[in-house]
Protein backbone atom coordinates (compact mmCIF):
# COMPACT_ATOMS: atom_id res chain seq x y z
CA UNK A 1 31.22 50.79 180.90
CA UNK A 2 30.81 48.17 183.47
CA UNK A 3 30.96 44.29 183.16
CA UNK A 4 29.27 42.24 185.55
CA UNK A 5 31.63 38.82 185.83
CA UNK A 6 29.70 35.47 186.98
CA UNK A 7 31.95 32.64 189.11
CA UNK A 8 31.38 29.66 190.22
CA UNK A 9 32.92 30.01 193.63
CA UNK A 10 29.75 30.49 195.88
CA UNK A 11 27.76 32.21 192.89
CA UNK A 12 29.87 35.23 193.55
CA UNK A 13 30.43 38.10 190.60
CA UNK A 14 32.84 40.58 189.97
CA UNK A 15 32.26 44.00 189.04
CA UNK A 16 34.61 45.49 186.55
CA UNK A 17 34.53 49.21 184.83
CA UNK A 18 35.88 49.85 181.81
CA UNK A 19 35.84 53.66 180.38
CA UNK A 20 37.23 55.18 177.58
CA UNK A 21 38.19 53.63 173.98
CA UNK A 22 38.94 50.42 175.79
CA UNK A 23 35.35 50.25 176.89
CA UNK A 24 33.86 51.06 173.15
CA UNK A 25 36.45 48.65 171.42
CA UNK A 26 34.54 45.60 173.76
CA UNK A 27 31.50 46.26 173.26
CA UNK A 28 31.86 46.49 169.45
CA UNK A 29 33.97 42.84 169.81
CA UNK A 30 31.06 41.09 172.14
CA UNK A 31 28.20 42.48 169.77
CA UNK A 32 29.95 41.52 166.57
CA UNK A 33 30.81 37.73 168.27
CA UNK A 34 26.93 37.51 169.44
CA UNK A 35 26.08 38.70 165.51
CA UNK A 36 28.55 36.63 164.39
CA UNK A 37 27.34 33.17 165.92
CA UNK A 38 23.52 34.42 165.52
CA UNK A 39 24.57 34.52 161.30
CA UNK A 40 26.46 31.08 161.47
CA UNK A 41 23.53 29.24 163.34
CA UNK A 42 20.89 30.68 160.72
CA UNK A 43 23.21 29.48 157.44
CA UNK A 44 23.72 26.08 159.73
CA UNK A 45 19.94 25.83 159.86
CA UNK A 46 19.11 27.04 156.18
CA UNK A 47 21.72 24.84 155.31
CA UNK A 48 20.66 21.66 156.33
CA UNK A 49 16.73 21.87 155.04
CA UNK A 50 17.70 22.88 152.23
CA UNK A 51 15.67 20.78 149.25
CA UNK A 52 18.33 21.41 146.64
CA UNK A 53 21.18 20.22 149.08
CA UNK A 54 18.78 17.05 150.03
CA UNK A 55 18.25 16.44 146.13
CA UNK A 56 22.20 16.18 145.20
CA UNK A 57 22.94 14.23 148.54
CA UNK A 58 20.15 11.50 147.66
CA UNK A 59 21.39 11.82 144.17
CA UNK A 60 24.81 10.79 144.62
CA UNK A 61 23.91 7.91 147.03
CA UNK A 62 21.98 6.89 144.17
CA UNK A 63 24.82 6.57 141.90
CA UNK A 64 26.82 4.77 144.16
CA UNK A 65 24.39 2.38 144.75
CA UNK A 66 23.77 1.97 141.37
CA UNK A 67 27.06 1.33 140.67
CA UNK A 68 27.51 -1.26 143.54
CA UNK A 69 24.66 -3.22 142.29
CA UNK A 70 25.57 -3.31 138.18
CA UNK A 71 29.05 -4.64 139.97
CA UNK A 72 27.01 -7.56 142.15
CA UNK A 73 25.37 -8.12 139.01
CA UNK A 74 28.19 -8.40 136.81
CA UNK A 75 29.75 -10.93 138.87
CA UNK A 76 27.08 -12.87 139.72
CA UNK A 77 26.72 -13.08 136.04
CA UNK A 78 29.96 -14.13 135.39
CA UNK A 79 29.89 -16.66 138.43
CA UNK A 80 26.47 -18.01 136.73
CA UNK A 81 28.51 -18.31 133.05
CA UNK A 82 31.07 -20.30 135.27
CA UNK A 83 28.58 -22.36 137.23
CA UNK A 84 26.90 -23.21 133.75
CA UNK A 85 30.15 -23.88 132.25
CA UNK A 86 30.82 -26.71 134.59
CA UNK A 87 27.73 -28.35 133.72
CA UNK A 88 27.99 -28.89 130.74
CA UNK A 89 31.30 -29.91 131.24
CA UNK A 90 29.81 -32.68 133.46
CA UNK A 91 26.91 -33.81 131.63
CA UNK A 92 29.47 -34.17 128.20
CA UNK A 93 31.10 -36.20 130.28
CA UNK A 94 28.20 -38.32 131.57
CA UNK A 95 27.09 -38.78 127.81
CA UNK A 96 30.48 -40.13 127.60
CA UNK A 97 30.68 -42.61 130.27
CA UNK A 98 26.70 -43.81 129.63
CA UNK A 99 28.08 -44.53 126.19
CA UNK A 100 31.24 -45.87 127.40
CA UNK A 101 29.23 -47.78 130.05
CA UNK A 102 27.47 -49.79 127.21
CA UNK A 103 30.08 -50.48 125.54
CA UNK A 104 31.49 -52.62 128.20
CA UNK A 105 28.09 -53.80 129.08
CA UNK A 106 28.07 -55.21 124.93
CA UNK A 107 31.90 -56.53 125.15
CA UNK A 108 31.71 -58.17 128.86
CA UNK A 109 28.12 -59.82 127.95
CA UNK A 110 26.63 -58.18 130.57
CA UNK A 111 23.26 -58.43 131.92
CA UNK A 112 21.88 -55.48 130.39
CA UNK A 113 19.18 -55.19 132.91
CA UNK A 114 21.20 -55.22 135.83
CA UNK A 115 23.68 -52.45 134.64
CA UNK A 116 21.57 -49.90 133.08
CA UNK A 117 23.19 -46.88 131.84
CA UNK A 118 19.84 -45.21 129.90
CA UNK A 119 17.80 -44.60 133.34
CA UNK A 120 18.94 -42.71 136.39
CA UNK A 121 19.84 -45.56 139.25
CA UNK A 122 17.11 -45.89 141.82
CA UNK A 123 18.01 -44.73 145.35
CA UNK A 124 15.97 -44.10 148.58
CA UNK A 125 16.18 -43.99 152.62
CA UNK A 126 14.40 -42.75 155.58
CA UNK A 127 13.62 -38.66 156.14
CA UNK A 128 14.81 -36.85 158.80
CA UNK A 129 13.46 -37.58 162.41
CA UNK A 130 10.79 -35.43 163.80
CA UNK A 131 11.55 -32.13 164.85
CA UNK A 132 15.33 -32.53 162.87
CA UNK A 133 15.20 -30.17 159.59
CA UNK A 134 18.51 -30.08 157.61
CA UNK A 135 20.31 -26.81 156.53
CA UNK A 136 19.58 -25.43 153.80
CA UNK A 137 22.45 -25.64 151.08
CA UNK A 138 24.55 -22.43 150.31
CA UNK A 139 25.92 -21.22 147.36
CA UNK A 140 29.45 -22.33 148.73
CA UNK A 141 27.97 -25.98 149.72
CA UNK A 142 26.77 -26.15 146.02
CA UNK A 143 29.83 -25.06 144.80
CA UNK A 144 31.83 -27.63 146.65
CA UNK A 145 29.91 -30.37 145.92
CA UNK A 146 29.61 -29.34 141.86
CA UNK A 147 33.47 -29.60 142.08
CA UNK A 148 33.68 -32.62 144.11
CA UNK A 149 31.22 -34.32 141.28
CA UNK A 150 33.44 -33.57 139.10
CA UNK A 151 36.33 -34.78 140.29
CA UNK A 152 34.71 -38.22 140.78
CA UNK A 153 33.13 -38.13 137.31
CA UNK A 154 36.85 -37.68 135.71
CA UNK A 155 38.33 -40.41 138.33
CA UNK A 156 35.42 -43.16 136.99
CA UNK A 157 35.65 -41.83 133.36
CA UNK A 158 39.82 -42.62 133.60
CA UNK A 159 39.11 -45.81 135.25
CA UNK A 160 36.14 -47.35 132.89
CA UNK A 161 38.79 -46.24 130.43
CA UNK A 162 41.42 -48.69 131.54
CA UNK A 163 38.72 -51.22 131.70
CA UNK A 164 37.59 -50.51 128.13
CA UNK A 165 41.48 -51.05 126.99
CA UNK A 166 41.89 -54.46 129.21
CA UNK A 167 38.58 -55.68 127.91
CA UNK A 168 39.33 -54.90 124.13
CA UNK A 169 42.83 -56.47 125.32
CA UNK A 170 41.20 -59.50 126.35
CA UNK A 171 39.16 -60.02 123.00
CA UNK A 172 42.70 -59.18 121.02
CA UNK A 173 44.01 -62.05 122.49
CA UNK A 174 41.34 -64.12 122.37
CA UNK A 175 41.08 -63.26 118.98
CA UNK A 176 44.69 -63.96 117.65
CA UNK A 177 45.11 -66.62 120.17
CA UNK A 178 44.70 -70.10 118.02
CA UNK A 179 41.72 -71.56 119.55
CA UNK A 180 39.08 -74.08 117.80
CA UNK A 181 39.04 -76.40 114.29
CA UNK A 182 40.20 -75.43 111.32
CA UNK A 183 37.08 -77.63 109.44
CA UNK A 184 33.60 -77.27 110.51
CA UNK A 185 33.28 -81.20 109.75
CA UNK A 186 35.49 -84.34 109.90
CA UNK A 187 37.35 -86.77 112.34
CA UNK A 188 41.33 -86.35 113.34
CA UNK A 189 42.88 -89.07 111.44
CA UNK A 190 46.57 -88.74 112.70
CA UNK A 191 47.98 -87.30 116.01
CA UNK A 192 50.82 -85.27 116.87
CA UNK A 193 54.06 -87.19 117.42
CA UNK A 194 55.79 -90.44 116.44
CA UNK A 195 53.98 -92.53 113.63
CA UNK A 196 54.48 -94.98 110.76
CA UNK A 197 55.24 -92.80 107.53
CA UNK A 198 52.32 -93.84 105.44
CA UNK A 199 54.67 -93.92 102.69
CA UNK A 200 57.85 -95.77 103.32
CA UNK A 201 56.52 -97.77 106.78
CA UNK A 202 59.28 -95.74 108.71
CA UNK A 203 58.77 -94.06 112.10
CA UNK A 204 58.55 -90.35 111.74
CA UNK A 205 58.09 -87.32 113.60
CA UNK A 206 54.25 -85.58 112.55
CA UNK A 207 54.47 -81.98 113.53
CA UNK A 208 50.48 -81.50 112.79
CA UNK A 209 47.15 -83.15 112.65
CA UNK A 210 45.56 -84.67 109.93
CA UNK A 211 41.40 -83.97 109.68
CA UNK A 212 39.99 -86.18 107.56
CA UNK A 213 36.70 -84.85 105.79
CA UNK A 214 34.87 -84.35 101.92
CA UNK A 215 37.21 -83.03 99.46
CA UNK A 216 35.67 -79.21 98.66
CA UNK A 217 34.33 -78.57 102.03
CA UNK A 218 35.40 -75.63 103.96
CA UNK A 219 38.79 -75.12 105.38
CA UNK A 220 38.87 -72.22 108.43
CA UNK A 221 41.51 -69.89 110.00
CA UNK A 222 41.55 -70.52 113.86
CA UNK A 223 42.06 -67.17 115.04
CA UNK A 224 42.85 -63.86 113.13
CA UNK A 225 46.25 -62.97 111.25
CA UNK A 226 48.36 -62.25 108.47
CA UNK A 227 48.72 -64.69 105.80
CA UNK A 228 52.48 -65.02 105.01
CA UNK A 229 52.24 -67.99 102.84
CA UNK A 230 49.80 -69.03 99.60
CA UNK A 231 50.79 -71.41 97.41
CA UNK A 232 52.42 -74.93 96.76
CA UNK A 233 55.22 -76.23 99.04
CA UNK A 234 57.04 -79.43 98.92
CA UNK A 235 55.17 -82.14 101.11
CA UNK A 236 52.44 -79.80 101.97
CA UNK A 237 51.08 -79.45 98.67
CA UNK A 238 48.76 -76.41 98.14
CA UNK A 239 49.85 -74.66 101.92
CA UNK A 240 48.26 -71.42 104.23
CA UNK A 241 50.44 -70.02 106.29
CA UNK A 242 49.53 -67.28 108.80
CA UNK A 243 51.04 -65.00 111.04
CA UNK A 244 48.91 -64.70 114.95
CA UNK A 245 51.28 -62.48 116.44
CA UNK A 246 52.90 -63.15 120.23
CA UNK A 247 54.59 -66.03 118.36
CA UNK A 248 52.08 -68.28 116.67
CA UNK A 249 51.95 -69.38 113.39
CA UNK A 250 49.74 -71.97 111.90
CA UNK A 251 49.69 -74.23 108.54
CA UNK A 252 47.20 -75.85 106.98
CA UNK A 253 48.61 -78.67 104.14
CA UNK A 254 47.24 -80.87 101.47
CA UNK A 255 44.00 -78.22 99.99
CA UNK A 256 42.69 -78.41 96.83
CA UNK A 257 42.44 -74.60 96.08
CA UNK A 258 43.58 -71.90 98.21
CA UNK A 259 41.11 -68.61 98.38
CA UNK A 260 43.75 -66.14 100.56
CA UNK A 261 46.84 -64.72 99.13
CA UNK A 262 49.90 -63.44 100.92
CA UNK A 263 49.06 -60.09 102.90
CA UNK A 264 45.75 -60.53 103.33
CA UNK A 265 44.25 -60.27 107.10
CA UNK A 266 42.28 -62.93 107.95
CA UNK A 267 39.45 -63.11 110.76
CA UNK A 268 38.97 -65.97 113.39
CA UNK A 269 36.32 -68.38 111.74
CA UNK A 270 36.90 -66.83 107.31
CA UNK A 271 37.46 -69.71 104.75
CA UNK A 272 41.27 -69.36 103.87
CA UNK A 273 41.29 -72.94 101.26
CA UNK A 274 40.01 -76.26 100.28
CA UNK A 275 39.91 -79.20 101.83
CA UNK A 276 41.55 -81.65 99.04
CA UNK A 277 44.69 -84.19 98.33
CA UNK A 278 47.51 -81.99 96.89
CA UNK A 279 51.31 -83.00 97.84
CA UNK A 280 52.38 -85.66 99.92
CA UNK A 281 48.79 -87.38 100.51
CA UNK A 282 46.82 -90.40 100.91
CA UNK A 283 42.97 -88.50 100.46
CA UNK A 284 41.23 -85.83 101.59
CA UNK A 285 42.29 -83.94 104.52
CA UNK A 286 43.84 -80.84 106.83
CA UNK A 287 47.18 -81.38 107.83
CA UNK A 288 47.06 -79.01 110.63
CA UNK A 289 50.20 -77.26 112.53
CA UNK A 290 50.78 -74.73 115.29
CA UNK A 291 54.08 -73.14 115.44
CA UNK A 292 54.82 -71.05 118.59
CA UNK A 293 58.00 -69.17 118.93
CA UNK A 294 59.72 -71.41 115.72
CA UNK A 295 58.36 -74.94 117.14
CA UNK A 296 56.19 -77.46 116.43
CA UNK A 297 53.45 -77.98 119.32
CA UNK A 298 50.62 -80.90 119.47
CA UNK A 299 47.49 -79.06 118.00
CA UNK A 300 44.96 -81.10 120.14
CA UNK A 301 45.54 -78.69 122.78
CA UNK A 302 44.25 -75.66 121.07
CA UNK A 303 41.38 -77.79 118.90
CA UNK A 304 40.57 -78.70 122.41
CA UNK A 305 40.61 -75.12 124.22
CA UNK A 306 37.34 -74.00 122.19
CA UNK A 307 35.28 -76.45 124.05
């Protein structure tokens, strides 16, 4: 057996003979390598046409698909049960400061008109300039401004909050703080201070005011307290005593009837007696007092704040 060798050097070959077994044994190794490779390429090429084959490939792409889009949906979903979540969140608590809003607007006397809390305020501006087209908003952008909404929704709720408790505040004071008459009608008869005791024609101290007016008519608490005293006392005849809080205490001497007893909360402006002549009196009138933290103070002031 001969083999003819190709080289590269100068297209040259070599000759070689083989004889024998040696020559049989490589020609059965060559012609089993050339079947060999001839077999492999034909299973290669059935292989890869193969419909079946193509079927389970597409198949199982399929599936994972599948399966990657129930997860996108699944979290967009739950992203969507967040993002909805947070609105209502918000608009509960725009409810709350629209209501809270008109409460203020009611207790500060505002113009209604000017703070409106029922309509969406008006806004406006110029568009964009010619040929200048914004960016659209992401889902990130919407994101960040949803949470930055809410943070300034909480911060104005908290604040209108401390306003609310200053205001109502405000009207506490106002409304325990003696201010006013305590008759609808009459004329002061006596002043606060050093006078001639109707009585004996000495000088004496007055710690109140005397309001002269009809006997029966109307006698008023000046602001809103506790009444801590209903009933006869010596000099003051038939006497109301109540309780402001922050130190004040008033009196009011000489009634006819008393309509309050002891405990009961009284509002700026309710009848607490009647006007009359009881005790240590010369007719009809109010003797008036205004006690602040255990002394006597001249009245006039606070008759004269309400004006």
């Amino acid at each position: 057996m001969s083999l003819i060798l190709v080289t590269n050097k100068r297209g040259g070959t070599t000759r070689i003979h083989l004889g024998g077994i040696a020559g049989v044994a490589l020609a059965v190794v060559v012609a089993a390598g050339i079947g060999g490779a001839y077999y492999a390429g034909s299973w290669m090429e059935k292989d890869t046409v193969e419909p079946d084959s193509m079927v389970r490939v597409l198949q199982k792409e399929l599936a994972t698909q599948k399966h990657d889009l129930n997860s996108v949906t699944q979290m967009t979903e739950e992203n969507m049960n967040a993002l909805a979540m947070r609105l209502g969140q918000l608009k509960a608590h725009i409810i709350r400061l629209d209501a809270l809003g008109q409460r203020l607007i009611d207790k500060a006397e505002l113009d209604k008109g000017e703070f409106d809390f029922e309509n969406a305020p008006a806004v406006g501006g110029p568009g964009e300039g010619v040929g200048e087209r914004g960016k659209p908003m992401g889902v990130p952008d919407f994101l960040g401004e949803l949470d930055q909404l809410s943070k300034q929704v909480e911060h104005r709720s908290l604040q209108l909050g401390v306003l609310e408790t200053m205001l109502m505040n405000r009207d506490l004071q106002d409304e325990v703080y003696p201010t006013g008459r305590p008759v609808k009608r009459g004329w002061v008869s006596s002043y606060f201070g050093h006078r001639t005791d109707p009585f004996n024609g000495r000088i004496a101290h007055h710690d109140g005011i005397d309001i002269a007016g009809k006997r029966g008519s109307d006698v008023i608490s000046v602001a809103a307290g506790v009444v801590t005293w209903a009933g006869k006392r010596y000099g003051y005849g038939n006497l109301v005593e109540i309780n402001h809080g922050n130190g004040y205490v008033t009196r009011y001497g000489h009634n006819e009837d008393v309509v309050v007893k002891v405990g009961d909360t009284v509002k700026k402006g309710d009848e607490i007696a009647k006007m009359g002549s009881s005790g240590r009196s010369t007719g009809p009138h109010v003797h008036f007092e205004v006690i602040k933290n255990g002394r006597t103070v001249d009245p006039i002031r606070y008759v004269r704040a309400s004006r």
